[in-house]
Protein backbone atom coordinates (compact mmCIF):
# COMPACT_ATOMS: atom_id res chain seq x y z
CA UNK A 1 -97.02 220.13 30.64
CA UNK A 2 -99.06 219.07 33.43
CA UNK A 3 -100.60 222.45 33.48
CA UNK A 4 -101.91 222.87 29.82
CA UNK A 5 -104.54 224.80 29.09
CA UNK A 6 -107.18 222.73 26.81
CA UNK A 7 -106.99 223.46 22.97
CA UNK A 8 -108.87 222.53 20.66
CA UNK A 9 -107.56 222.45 16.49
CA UNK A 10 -107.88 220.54 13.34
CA UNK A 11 -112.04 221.21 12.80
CA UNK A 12 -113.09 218.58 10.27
CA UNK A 13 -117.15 218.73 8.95
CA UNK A 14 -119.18 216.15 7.16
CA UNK A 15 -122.54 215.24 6.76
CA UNK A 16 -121.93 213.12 9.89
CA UNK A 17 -121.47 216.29 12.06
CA UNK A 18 -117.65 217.64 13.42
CA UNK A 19 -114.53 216.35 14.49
CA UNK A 20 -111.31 218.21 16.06
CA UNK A 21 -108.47 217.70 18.34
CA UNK A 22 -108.53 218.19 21.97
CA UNK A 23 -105.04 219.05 23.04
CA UNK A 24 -103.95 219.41 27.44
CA UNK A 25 -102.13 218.19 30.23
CA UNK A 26 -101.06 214.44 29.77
CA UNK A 27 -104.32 212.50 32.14
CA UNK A 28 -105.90 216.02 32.65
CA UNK A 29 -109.81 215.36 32.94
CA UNK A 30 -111.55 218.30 30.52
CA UNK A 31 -115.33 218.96 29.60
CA UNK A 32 -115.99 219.60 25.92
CA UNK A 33 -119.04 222.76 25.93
CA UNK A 34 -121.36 223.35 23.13
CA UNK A 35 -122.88 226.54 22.58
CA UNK A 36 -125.55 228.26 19.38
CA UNK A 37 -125.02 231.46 20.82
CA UNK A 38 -121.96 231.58 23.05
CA UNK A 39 -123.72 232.66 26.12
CA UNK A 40 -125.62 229.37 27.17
CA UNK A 41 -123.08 226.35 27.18
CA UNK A 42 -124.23 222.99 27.71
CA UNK A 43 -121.52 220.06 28.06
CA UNK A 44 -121.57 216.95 25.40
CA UNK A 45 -118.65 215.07 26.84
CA UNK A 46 -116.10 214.50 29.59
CA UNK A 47 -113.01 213.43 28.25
CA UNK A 48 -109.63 212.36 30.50
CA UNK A 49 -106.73 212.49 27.77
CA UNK A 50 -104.05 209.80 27.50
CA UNK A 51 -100.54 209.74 28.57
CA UNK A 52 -99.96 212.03 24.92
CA UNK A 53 -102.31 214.60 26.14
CA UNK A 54 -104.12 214.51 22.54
CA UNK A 55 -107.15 212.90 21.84
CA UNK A 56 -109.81 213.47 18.83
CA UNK A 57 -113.38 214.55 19.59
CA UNK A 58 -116.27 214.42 17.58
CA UNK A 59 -119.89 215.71 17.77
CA UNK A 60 -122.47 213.81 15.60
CA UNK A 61 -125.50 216.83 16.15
CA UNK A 62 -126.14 219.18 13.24
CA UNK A 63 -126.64 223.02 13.55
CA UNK A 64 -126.56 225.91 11.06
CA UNK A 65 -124.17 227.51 13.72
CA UNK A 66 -122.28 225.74 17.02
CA UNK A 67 -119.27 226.54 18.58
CA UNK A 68 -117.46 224.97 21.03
CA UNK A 69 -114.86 224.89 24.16
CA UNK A 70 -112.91 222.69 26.78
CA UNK A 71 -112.79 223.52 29.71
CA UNK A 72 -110.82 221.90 32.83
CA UNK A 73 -113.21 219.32 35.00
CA UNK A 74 -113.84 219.73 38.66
C-alpha cells in the first residue's frame, strides 16, 4: 500500500552491531532514528525502499542498550 506505515522486524545481533527489516510503502522515503533512552532520537540513515517496499537495515555502532524507529521523511 502506498500508505504503509514503516515497520521494522526480523532484529538480528552480532559482534558487528544489528540488522532488521524495514518494511513501507513501495518508493516511500523513511528515516531510520536511534535512541539510548527513547526521548532524544538522532537519525543514522535515510532510506527510499524499492518497488517491494522491503529493504534490510543495519547499524554497525555498539551500545549496552539502543532502540530504534522509522519514521516517514519530509
Amino acid at each position: 500500500s502506498t500508505n504503509a506505515p514503516p515497520w521494522l522486524s526480523a532484529p538480528s545481533s552480532s559482534g558487528a552491531g544489528i540488522s532488521f527489516m524495514l518494511a513501507g510503502a513501495p518508493q516511500g522515503k523513511y528515516v531510520i532514528q536511534a535512541s539510548t533512552n527513547t526521548l532524544d532520537w538522532q537519525p543514522i540513515s535515510t532510506n527510499t525502499l524499492p518497488v517491494n517496499g522491503l529493504m534490510p537495515i543495519g547499524d554497525s555502532s555498539v551500545f549496552p542498550t539502543r532502540y530504534y524507529r522509522a519514521v516517514k521523511a519530509q
